[in-house]
PDB file of N, CA and C in Angstrom:
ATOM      1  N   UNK A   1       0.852  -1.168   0.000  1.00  0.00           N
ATOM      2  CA  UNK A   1       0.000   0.000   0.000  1.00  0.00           C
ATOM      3  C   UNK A   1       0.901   1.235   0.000  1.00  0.00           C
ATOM      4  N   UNK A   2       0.513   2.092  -0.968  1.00  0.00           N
ATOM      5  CA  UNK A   2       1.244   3.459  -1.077  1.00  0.00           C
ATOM      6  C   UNK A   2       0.986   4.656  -0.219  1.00  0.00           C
ATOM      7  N   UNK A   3       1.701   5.390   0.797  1.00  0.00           N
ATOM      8  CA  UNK A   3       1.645   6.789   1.620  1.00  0.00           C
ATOM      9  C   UNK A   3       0.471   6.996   1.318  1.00  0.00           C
ATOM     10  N   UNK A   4       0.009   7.064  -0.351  1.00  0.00           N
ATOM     11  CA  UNK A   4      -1.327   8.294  -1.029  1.00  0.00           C
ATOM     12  C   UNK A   4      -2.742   7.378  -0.576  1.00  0.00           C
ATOM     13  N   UNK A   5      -2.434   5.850  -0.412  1.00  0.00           N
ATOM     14  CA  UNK A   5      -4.054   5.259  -0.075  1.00  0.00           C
ATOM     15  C   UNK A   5      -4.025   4.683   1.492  1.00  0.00           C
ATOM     16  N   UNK A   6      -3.137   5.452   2.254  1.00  0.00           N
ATOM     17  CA  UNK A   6      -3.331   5.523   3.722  1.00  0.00           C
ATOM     18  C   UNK A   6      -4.007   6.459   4.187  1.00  0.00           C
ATOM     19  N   UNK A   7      -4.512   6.261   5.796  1.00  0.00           N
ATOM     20  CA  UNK A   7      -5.347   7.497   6.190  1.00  0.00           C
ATOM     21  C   UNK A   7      -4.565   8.565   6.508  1.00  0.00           C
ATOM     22  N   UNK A   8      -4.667   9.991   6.703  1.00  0.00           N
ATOM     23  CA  UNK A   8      -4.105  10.961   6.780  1.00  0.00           C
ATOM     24  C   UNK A   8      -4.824  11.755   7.939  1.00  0.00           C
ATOM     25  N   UNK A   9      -3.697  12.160   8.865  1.00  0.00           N
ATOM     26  CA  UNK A   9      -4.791  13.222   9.557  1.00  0.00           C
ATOM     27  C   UNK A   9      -3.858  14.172  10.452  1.00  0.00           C
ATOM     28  N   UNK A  10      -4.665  15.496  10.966  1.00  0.00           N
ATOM     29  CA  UNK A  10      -3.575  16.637  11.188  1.00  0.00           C
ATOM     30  C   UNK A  10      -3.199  16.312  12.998  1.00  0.00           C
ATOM     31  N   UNK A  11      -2.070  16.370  13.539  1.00  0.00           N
ATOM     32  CA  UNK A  11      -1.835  15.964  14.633  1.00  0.00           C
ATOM     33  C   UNK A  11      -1.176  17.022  15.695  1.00  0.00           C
ATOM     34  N   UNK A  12      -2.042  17.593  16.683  1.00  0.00           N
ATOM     35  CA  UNK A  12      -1.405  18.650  17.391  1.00  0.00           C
ATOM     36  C   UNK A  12      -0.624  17.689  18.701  1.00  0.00           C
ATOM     37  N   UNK A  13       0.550  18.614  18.685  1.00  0.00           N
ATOM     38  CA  UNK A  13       1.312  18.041  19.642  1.00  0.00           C
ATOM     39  C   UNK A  13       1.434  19.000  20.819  1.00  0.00           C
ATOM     40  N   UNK A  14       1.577  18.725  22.104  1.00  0.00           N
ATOM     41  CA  UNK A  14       2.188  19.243  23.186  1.00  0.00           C
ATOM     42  C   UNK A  14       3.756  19.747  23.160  1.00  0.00           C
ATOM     43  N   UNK A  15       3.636  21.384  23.467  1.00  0.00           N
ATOM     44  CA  UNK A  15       5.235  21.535  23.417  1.00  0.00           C
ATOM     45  C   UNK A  15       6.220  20.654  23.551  1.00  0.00           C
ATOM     46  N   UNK A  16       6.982  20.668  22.815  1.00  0.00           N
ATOM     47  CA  UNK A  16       8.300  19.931  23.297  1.00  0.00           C
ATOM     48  C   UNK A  16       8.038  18.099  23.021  1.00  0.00           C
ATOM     49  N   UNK A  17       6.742  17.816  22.831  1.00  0.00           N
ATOM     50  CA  UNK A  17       6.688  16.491  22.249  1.00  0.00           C
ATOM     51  C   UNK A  17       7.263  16.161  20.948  1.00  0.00           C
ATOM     52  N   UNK A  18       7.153  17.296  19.745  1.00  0.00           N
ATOM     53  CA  UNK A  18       7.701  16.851  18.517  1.00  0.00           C
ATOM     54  C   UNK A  18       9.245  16.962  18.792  1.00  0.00           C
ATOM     55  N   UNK A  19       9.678  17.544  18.925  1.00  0.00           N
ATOM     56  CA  UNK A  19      11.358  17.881  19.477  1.00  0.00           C
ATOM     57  C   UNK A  19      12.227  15.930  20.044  1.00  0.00           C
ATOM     58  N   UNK A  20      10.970  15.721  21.101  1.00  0.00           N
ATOM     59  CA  UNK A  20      11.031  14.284  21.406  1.00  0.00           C
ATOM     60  C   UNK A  20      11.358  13.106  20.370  1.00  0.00           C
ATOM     61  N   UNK A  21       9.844  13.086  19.470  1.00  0.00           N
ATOM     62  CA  UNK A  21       9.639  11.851  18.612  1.00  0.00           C
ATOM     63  C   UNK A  21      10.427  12.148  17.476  1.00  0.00           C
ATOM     64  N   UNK A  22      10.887  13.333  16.901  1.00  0.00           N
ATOM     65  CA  UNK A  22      12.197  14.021  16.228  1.00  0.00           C
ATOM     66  C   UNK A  22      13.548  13.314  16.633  1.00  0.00           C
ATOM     67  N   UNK A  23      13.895  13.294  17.937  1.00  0.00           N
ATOM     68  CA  UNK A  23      15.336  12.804  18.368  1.00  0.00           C
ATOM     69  C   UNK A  23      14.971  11.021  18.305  1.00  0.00           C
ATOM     70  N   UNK A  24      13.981  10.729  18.891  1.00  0.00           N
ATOM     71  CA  UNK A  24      13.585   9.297  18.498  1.00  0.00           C
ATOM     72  C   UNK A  24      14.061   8.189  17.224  1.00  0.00           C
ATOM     73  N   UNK A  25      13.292   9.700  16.371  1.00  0.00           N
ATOM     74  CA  UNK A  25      13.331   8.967  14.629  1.00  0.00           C
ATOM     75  C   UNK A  25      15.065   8.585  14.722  1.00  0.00           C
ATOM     76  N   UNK A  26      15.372  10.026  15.067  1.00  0.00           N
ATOM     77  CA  UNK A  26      17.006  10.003  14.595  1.00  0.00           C
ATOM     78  C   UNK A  26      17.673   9.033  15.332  1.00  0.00           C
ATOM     79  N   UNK A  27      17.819   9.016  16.342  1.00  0.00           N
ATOM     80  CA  UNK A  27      18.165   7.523  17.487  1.00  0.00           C
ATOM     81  C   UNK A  27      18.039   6.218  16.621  1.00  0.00           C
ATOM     82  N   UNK A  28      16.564   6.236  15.957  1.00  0.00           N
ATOM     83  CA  UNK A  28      16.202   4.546  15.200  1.00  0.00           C
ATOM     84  C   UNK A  28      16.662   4.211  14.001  1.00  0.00           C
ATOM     85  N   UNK A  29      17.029   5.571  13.748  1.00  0.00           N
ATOM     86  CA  UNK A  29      17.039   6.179  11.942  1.00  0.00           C
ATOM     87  C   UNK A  29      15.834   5.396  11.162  1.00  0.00           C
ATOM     88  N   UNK A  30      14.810   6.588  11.505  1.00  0.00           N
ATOM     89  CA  UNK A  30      13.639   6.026  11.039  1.00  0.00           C
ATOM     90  C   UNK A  30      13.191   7.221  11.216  1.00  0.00           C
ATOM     91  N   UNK A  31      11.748   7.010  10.801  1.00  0.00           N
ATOM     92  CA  UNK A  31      10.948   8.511  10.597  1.00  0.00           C
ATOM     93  C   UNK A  31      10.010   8.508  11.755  1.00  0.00           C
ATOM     94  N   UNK A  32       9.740   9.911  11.570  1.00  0.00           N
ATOM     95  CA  UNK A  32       8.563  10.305  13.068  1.00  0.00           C
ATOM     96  C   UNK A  32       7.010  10.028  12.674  1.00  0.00           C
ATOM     97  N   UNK A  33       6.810   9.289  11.428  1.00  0.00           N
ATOM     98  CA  UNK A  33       5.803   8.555  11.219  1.00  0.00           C
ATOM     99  C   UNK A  33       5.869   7.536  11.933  1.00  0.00           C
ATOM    100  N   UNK A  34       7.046   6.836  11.471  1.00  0.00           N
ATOM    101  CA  UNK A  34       7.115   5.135  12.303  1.00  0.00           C
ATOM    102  C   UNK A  34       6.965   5.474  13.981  1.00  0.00           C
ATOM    103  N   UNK A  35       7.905   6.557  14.606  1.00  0.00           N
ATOM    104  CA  UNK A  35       7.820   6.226  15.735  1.00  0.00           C
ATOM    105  C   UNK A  35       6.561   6.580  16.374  1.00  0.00           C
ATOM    106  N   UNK A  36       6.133   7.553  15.623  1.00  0.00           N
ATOM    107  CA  UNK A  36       4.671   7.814  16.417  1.00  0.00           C
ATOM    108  C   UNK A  36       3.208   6.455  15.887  1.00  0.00           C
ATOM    109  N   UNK A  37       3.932   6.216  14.975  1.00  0.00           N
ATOM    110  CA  UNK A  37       3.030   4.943  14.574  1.00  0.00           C
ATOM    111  C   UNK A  37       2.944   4.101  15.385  1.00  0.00           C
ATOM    112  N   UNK A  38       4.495   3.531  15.687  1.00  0.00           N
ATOM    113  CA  UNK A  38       4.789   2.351  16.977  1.00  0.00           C
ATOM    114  C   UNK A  38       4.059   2.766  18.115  1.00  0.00           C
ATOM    115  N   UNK A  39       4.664   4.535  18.554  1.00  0.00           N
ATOM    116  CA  UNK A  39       3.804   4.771  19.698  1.00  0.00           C
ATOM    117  C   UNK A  39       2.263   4.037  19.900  1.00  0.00           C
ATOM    118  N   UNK A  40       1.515   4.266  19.209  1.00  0.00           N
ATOM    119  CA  UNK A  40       0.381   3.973  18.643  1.00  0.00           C
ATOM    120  C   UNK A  40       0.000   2.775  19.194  1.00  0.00           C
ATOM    121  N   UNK A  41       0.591   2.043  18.271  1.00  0.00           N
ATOM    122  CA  UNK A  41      -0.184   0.520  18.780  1.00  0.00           C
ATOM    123  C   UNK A  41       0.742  -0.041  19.883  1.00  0.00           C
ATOM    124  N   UNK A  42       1.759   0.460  20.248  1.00  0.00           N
ATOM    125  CA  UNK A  42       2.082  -0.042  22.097  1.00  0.00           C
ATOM    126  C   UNK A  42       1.096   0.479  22.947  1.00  0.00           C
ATOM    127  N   UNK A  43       0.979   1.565  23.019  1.00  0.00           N
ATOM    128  CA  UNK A  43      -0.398   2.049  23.927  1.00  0.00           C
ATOM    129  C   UNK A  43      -1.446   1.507  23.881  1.00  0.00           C
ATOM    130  N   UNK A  44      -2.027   1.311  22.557  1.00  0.00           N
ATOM    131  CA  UNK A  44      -3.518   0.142  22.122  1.00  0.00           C
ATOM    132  C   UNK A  44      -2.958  -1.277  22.488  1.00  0.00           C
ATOM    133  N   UNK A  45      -1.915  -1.825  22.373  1.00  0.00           N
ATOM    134  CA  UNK A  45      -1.466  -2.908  22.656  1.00  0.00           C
ATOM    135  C   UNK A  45      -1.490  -3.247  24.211  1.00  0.00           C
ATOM    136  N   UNK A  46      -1.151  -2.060  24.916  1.00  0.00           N
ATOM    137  CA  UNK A  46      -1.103  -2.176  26.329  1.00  0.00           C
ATOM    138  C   UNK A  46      -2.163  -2.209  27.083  1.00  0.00           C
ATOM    139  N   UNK A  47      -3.097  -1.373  26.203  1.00  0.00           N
ATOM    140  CA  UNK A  47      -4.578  -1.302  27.259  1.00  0.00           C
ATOM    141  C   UNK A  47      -5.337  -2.412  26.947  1.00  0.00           C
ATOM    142  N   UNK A  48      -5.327  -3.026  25.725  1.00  0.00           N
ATOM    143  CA  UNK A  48      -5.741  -4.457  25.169  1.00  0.00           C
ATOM    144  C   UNK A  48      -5.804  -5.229  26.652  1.00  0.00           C
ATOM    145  N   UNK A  49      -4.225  -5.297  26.751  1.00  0.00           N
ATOM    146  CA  UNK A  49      -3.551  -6.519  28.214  1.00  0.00           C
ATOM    147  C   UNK A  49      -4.324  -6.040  28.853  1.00  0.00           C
ATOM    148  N   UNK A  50      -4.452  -5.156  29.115  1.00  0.00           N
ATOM    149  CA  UNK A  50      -4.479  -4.657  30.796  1.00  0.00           C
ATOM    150  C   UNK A  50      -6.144  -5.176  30.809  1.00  0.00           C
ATOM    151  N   UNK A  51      -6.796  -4.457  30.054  1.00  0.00           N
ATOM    152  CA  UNK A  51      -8.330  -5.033  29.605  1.00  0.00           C
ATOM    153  C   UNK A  51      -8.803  -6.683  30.023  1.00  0.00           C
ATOM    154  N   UNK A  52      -7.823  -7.155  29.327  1.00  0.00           N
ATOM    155  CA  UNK A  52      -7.567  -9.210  29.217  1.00  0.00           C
ATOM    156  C   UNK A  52      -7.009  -9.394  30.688  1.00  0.00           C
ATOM    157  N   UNK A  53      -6.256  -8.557  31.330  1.00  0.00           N
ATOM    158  CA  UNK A  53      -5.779  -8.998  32.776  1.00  0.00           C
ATOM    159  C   UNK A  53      -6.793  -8.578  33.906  1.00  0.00           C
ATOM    160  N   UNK A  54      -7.638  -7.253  33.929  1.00  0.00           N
ATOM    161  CA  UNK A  54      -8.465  -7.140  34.693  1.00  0.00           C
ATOM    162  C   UNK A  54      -9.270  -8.201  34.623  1.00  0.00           C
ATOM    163  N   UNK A  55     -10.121  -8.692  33.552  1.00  0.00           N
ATOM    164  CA  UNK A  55     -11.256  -9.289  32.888  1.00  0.00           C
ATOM    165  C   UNK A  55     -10.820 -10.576  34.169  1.00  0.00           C
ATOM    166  N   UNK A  56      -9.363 -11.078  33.759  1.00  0.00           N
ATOM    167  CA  UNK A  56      -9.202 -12.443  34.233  1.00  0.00           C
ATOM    168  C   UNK A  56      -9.335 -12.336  35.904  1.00  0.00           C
ATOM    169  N   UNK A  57      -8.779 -10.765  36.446  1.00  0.00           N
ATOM    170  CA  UNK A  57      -8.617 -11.187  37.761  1.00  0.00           C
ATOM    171  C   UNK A  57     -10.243 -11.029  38.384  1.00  0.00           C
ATOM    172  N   UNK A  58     -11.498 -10.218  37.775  1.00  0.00           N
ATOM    173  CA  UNK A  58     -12.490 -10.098  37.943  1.00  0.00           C
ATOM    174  C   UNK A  58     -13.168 -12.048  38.226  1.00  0.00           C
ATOM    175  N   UNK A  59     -12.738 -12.552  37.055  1.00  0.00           N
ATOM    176  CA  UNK A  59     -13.599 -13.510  36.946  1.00  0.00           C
ATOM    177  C   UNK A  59     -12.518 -14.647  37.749  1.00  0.00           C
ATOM    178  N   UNK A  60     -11.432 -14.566  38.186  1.00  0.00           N
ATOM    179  CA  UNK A  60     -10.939 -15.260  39.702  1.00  0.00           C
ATOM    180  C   UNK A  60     -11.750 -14.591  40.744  1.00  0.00           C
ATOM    181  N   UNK A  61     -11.547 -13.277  41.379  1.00  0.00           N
ATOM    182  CA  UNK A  61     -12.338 -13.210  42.346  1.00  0.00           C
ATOM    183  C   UNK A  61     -13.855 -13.757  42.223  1.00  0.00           C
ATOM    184  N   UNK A  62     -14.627 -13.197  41.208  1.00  0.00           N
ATOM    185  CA  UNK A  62     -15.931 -13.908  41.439  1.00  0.00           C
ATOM    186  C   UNK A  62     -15.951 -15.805  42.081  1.00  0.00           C
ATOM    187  N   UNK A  63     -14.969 -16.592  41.094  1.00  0.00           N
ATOM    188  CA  UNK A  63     -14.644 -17.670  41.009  1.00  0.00           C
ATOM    189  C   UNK A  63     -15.064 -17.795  43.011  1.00  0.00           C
ATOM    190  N   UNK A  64     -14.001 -17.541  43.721  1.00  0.00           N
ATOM    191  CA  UNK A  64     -13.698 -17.560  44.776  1.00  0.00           C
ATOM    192  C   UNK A  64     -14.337 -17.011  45.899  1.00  0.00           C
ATOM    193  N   UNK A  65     -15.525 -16.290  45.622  1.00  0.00           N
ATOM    194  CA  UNK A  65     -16.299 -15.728  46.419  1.00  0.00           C
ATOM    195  C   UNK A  65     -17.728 -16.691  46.451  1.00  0.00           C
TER     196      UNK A  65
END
């Protein structure tokens, strides 16, 4: 899939955040697409777990009560 048939959209940042994901890219040598991309789905990735780990400890306590 080509840049032109991806979604596009305008992204305001908090001072001093682009300055951040800027030194990032350069650190990975990669672009501040990728890293804010990665950002992206680690955060969705993380709340996923956390979602799947509450769920489980909910349905132990019930288990046990």
């Amino acid at each position: 899939m080509s840049s032109r048939d991806m979604d596009k959209f305008v992204m305001r940042l908090p001072d001093g955040l682009r300055d951040r994901v800027q030194a990032q890219a350069k650190a990975t040598h990669s672009s501040m697409n990728t890293v804010l991309v990665q950002a992206v789905e680690s955060y969705l990735e993380g709340h996923f777990e956390l979602r799947l780990t509450i769920d489980a400890l909910k349905t132990q306590q019930t288990q046990t009560q």
